[in-house]
C-alpha atoms as a PDB file:
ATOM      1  CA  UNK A   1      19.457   2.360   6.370  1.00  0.00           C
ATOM      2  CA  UNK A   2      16.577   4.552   5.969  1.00  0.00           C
ATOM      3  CA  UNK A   3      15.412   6.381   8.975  1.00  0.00           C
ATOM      4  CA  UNK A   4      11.279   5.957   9.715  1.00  0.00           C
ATOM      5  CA  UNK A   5       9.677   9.882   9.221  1.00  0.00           C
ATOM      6  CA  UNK A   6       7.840  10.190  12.600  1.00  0.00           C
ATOM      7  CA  UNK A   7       6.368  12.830  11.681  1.00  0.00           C
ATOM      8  CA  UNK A   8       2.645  12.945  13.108  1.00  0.00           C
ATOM      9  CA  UNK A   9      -0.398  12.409  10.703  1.00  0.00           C
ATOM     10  CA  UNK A  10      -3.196  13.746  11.582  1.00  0.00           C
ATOM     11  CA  UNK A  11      -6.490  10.914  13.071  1.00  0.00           C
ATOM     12  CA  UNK A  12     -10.011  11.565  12.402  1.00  0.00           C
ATOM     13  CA  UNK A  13     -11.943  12.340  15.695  1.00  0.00           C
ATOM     14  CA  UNK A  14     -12.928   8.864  17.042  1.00  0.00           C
ATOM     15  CA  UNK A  15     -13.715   9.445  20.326  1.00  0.00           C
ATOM     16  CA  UNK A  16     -12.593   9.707  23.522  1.00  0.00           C
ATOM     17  CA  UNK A  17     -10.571   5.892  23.974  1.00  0.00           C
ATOM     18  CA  UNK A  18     -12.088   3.836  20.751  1.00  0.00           C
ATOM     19  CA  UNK A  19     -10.631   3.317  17.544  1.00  0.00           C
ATOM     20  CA  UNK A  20      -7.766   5.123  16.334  1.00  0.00           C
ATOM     21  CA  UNK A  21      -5.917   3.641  13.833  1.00  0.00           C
ATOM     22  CA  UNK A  22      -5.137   0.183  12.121  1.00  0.00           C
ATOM     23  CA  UNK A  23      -1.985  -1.493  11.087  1.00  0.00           C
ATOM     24  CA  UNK A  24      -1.992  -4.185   8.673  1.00  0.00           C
ATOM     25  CA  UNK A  25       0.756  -6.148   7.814  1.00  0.00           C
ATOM     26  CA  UNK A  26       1.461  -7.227   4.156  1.00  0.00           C
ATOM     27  CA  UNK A  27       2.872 -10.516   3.108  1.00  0.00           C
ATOM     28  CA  UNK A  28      -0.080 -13.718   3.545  1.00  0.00           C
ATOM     29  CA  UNK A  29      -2.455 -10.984   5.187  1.00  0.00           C
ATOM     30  CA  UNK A  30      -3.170  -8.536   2.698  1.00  0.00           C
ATOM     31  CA  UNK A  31      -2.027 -10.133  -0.384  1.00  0.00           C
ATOM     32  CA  UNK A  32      -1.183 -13.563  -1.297  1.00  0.00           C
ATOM     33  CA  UNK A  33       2.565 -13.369  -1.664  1.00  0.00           C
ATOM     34  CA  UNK A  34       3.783 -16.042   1.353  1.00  0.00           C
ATOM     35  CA  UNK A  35       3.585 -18.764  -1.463  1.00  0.00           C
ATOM     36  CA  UNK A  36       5.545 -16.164  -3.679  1.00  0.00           C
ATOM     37  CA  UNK A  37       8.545 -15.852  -1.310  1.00  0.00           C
ATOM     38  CA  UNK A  38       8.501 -19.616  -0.653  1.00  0.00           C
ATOM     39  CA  UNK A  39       8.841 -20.264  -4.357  1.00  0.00           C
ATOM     40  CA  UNK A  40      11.857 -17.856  -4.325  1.00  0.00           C
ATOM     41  CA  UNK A  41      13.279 -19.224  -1.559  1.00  0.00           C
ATOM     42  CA  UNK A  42      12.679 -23.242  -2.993  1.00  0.00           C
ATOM     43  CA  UNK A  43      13.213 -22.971  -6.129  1.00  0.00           C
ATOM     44  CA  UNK A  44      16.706 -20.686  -5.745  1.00  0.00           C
ATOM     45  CA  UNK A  45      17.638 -23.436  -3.098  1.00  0.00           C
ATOM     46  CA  UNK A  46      16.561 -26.604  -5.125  1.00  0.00           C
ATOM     47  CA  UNK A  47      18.884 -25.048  -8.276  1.00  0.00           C
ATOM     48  CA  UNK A  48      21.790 -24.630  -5.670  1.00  0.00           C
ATOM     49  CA  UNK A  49      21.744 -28.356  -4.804  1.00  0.00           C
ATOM     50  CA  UNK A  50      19.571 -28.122  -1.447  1.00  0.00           C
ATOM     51  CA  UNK A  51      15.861 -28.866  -1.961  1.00  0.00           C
ATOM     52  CA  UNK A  52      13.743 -27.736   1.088  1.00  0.00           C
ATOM     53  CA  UNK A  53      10.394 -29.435   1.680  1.00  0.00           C
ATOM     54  CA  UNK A  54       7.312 -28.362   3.103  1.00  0.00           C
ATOM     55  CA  UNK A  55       8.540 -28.946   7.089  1.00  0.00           C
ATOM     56  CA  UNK A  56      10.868 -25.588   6.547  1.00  0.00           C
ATOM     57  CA  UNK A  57       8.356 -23.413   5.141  1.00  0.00           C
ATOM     58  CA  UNK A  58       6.319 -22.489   8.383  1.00  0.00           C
ATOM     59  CA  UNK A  59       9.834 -21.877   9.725  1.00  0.00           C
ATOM     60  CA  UNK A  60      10.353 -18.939   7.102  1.00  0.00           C
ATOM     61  CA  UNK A  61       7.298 -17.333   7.154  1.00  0.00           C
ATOM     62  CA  UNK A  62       6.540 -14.101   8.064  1.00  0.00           C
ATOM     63  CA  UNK A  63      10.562 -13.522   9.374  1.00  0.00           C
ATOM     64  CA  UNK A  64      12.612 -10.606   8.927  1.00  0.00           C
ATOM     65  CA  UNK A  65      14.836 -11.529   5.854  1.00  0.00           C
ATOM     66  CA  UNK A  66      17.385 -11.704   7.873  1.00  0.00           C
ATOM     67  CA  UNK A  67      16.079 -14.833  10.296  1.00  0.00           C
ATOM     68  CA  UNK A  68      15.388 -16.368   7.357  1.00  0.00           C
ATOM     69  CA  UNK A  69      18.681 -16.039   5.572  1.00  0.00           C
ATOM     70  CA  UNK A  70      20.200 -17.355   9.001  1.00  0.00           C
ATOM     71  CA  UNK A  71      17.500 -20.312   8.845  1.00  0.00           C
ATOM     72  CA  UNK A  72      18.381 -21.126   5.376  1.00  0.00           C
ATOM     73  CA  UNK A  73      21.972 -21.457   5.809  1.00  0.00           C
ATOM     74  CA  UNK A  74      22.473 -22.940   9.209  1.00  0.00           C
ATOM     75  CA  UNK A  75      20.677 -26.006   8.004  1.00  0.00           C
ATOM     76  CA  UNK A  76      21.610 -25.978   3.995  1.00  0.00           C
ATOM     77  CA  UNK A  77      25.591 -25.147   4.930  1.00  0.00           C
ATOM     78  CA  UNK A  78      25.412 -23.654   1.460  1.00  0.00           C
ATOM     79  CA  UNK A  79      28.571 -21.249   1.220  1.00  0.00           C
ATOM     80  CA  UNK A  80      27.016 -18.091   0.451  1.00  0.00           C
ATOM     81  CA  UNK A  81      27.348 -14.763   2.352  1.00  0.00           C
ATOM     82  CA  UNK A  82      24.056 -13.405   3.827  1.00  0.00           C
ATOM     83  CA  UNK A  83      24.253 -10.474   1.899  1.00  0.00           C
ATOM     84  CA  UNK A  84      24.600 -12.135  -1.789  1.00  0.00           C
ATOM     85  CA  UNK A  85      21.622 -14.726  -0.641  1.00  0.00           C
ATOM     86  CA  UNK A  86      19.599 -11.752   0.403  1.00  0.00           C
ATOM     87  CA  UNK A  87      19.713 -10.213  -3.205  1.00  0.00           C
ATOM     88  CA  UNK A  88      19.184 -13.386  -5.044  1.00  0.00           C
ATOM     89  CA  UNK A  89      15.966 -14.340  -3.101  1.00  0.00           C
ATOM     90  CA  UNK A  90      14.892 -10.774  -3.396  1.00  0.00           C
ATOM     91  CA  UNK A  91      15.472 -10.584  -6.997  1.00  0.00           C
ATOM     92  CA  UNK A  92      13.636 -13.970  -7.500  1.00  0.00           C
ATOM     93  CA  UNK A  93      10.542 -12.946  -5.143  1.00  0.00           C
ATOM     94  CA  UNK A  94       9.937  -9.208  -7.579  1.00  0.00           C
ATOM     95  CA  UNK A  95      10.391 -11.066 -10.538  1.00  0.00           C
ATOM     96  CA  UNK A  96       7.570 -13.386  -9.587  1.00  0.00           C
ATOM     97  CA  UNK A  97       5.759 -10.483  -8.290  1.00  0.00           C
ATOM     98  CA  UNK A  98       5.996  -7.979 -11.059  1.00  0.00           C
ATOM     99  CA  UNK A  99       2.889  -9.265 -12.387  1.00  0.00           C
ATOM    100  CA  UNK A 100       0.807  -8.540  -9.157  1.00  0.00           C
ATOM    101  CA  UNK A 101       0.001 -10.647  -6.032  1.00  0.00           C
ATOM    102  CA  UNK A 102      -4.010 -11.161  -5.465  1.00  0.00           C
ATOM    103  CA  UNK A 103      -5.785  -9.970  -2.263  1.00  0.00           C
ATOM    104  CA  UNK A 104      -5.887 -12.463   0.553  1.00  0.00           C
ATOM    105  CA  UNK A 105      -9.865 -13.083   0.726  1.00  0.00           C
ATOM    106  CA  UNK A 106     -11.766 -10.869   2.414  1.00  0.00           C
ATOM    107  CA  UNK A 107      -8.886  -8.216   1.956  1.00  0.00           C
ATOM    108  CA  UNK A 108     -10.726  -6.141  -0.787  1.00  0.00           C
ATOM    109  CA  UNK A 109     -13.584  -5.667   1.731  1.00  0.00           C
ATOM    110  CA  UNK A 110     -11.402  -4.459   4.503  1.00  0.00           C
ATOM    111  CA  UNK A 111      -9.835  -1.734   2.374  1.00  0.00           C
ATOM    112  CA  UNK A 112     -13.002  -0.723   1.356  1.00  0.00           C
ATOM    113  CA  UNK A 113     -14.182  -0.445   4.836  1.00  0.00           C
ATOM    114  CA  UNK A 114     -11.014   1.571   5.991  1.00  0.00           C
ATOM    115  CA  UNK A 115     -11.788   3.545   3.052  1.00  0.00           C
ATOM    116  CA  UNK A 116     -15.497   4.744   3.712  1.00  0.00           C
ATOM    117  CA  UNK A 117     -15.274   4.890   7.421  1.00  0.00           C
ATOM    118  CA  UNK A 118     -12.227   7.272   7.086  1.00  0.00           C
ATOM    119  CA  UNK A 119     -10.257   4.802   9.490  1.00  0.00           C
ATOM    120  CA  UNK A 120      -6.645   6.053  10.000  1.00  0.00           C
ATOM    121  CA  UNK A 121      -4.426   3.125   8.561  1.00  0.00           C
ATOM    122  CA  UNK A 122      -0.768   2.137   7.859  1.00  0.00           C
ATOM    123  CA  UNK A 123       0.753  -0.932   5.912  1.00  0.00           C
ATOM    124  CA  UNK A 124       3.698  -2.483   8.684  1.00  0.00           C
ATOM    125  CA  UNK A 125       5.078  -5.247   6.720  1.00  0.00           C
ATOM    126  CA  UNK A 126       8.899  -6.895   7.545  1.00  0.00           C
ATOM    127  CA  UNK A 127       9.353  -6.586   3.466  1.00  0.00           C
ATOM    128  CA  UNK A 128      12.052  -3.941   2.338  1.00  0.00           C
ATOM    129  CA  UNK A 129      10.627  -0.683   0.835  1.00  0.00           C
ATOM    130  CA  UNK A 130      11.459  -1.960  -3.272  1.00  0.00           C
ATOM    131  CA  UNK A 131       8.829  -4.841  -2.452  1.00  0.00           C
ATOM    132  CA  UNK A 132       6.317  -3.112   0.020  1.00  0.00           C
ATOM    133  CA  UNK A 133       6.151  -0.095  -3.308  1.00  0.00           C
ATOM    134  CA  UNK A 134       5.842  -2.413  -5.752  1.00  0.00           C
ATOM    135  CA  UNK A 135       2.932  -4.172  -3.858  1.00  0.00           C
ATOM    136  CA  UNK A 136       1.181  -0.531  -3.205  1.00  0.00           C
ATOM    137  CA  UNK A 137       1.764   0.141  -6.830  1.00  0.00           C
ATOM    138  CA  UNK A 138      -0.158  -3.246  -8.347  1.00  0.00           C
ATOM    139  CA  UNK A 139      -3.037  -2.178  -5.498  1.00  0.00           C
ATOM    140  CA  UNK A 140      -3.441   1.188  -7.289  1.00  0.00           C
ATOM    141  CA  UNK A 141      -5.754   3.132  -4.841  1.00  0.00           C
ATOM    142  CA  UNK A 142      -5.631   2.024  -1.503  1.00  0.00           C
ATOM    143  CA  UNK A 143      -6.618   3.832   1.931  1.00  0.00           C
ATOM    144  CA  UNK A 144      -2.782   3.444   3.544  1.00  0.00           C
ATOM    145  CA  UNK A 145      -2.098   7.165   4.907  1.00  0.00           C
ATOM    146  CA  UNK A 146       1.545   5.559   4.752  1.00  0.00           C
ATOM    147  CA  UNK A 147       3.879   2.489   5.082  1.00  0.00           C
ATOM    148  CA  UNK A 148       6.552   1.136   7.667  1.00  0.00           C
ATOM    149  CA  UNK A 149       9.351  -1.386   5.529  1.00  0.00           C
ATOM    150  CA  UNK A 150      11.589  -3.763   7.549  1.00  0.00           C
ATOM    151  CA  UNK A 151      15.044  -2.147   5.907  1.00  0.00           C
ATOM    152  CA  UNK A 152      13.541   1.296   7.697  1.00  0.00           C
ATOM    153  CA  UNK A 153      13.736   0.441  11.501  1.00  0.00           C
ATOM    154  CA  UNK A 154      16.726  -0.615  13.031  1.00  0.00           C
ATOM    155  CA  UNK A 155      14.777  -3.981  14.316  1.00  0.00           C
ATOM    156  CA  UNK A 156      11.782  -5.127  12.326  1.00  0.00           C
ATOM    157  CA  UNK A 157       9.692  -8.228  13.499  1.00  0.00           C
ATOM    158  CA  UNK A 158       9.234  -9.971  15.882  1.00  0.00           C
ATOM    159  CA  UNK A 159      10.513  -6.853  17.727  1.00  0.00           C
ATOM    160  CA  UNK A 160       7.519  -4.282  18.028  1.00  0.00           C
ATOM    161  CA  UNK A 161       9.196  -1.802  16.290  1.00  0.00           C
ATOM    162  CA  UNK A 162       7.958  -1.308  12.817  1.00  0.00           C
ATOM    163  CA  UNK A 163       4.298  -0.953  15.025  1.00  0.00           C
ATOM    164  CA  UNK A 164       5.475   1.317  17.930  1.00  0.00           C
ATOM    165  CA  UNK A 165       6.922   3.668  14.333  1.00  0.00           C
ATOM    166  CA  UNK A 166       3.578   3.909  13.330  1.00  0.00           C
ATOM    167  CA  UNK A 167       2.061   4.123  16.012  1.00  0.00           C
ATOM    168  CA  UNK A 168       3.993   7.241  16.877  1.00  0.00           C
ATOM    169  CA  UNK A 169       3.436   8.682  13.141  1.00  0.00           C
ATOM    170  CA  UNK A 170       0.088   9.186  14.011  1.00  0.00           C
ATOM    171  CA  UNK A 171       0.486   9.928  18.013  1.00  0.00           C
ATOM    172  CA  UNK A 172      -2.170   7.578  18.910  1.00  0.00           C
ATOM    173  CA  UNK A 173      -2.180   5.151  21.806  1.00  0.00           C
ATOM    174  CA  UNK A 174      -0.967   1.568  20.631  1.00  0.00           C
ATOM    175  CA  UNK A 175      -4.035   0.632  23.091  1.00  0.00           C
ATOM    176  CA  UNK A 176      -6.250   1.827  20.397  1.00  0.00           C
ATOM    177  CA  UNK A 177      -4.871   0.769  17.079  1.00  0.00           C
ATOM    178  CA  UNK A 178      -5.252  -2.443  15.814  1.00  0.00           C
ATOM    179  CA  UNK A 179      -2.629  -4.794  14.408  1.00  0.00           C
ATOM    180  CA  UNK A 180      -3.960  -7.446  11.653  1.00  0.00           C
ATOM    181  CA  UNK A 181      -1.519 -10.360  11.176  1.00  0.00           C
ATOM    182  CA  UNK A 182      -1.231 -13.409   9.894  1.00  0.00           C
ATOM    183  CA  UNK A 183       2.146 -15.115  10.864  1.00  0.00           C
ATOM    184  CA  UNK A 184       2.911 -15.995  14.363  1.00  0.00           C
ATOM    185  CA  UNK A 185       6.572 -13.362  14.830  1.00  0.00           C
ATOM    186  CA  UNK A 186       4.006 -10.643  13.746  1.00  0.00           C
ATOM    187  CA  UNK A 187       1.345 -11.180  16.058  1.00  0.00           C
ATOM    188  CA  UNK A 188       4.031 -11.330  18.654  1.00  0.00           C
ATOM    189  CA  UNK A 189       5.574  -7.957  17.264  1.00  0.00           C
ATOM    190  CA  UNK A 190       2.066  -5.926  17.764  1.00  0.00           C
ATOM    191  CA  UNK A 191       1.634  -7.606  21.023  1.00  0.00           C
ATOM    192  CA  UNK A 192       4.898  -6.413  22.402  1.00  0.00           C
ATOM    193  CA  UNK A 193       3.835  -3.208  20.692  1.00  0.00           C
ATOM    194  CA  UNK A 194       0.817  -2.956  23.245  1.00  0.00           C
ATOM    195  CA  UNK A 195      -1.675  -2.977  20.591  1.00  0.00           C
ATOM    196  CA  UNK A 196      -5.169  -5.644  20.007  1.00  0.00           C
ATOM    197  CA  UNK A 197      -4.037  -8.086  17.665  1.00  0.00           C
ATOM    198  CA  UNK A 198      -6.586  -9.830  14.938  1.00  0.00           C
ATOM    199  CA  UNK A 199      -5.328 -12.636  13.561  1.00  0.00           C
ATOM    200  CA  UNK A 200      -5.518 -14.471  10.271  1.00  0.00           C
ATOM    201  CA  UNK A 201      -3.094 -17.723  10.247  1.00  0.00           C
ATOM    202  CA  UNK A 202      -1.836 -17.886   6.485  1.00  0.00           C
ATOM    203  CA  UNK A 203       0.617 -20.902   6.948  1.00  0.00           C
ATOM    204  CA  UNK A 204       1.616 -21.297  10.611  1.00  0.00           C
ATOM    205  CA  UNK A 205      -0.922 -21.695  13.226  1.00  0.00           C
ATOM    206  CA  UNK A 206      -2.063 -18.933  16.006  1.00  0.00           C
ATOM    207  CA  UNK A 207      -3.844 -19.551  18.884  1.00  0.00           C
ATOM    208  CA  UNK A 208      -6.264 -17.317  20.628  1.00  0.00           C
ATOM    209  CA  UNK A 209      -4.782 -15.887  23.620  1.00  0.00           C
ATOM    210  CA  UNK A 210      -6.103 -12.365  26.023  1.00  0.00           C
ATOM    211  CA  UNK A 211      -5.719  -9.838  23.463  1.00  0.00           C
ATOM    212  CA  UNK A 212      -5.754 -11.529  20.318  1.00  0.00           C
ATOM    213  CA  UNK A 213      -8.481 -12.351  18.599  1.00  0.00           C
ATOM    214  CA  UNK A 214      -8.034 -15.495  15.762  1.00  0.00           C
ATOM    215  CA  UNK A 215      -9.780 -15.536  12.665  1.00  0.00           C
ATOM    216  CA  UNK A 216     -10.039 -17.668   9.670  1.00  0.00           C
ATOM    217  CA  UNK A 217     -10.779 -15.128   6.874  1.00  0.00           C
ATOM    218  CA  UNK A 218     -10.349 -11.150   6.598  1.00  0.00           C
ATOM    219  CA  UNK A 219     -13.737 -11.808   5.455  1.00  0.00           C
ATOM    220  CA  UNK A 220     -15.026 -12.433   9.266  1.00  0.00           C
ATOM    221  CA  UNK A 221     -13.468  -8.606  10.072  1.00  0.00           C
ATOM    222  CA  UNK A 222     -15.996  -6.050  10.283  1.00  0.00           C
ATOM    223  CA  UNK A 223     -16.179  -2.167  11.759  1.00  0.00           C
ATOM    224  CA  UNK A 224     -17.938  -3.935  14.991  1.00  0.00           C
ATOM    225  CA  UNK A 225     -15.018  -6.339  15.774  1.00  0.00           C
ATOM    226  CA  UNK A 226     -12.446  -3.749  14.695  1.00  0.00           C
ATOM    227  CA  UNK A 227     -14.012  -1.100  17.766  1.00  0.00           C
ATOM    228  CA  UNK A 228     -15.076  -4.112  20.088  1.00  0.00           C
ATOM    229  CA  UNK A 229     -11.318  -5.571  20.558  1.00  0.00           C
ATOM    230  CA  UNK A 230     -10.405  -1.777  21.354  1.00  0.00           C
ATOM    231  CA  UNK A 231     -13.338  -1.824  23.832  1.00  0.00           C
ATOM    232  CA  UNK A 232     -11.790  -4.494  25.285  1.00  0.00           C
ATOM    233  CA  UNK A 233      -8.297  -3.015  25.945  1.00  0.00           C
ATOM    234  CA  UNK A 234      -8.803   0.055  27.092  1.00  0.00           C
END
């Protein structure tokens, strides 16, 4: 497994407790790719004699491969070992991917607007590095200073600590950085994490709760929200 560099990166001066950085997570919240692993994940398990239907899917999404593997099998019984059904689906998912995933809507305008404001950001995504590099290569230029993948901390989501990684790669207070999800186990990973959580429900529902703020578009974030839910916190 590959070990997260901690090494600090540097944050713009932003003032004595606002905004510091902000962590976006990747699959159904910055690109469109949730319908991309669920065809993997359908399709390899229709061909293998065990069709899933639609009532699974919000039971898949946005999990740590390995939650989902153990989903998949505990209620399929298909005899395959974790392992070799890991590399299938994964296989199946780039495949579908290598022609690019598109931006989740509003997505292009948030990258833009970590771009010109010079906001420190990170990509935290439960993905394994092969997919999360593939994804950053179809984007081309992108304002990510760098990227946390699920097969690089010893627990990824819903555990907080793919976010509490970044967090410390840029010594900031998890107070003042802002996690954007969209699935339900990674809005309870930056929670536990400590840090304001935006919300974007791709497939499975999210309530509003203290701390979290619940969206219906990327296209609703702006620089005012971003500070104000800091505001808030600290």
């Amino acid at each position: 497994m590959t070990t997260v560099d901690t090494t600090t990166t540097s944050l713009d001066e932003t003032g004595g407790r606002g905004l510091q950085a902000v962590l976006v997570d990747m699959d159904g919240t910055l690109v469109d790719t949730e319908h991309f692993w669920w065809q993997a994940e359908s399709s390899l398990f229709a061909e293998l004699g065990h069709p899933l239907d639609e009532t699974h899917r919000a039971q898949v999404v946005g999990g740590p491969m390995t939650r989902v593997i153990d989903y998949l099998l505990g209620i399929t019984g298909l005899q395959l070992s974790p392992a070799e059904l890991t590399v299938q689906i994964n296989q199946r998912f780039v495949d579908l991917l290598d022609g690019g995933a598109p931006l989740m809507p509003g997505a292009e305008e948030l990258l833009r607007l970590l771009a010109e404001q010079r906001i420190p950001a990170a990509l935290v995504s439960a993905s394994h590095r092969r997919i999360i590099d593939l994804v950053l290569k179809n984007l081309g230029d992108h304002p990510f200073a760098f990227s946390v993948a699920g097969d690089e901390v010893t627990r990824t989501k819903p555990h907080p600590d793919p976010y509490l990684a970044a967090v410390a790669r840029f010594g900031a207070d998890p107070a003042r950085c802002v996690v954007i999800e969209d699935a339900p186990l990674g809005v309870q990973a930056g929670e536990a994490a400590g840090c304001p959580v935006i919300a974007v429900p791709s497939v499975a529902p999210i309530e509003p709760a203290p701390g979290r703020t619940v969206l219906r578009s990327l296209a609703e974030l702006d620089l005012e929200l971003l500070r104000s839910v800091v505001a808030a916190r600290v």
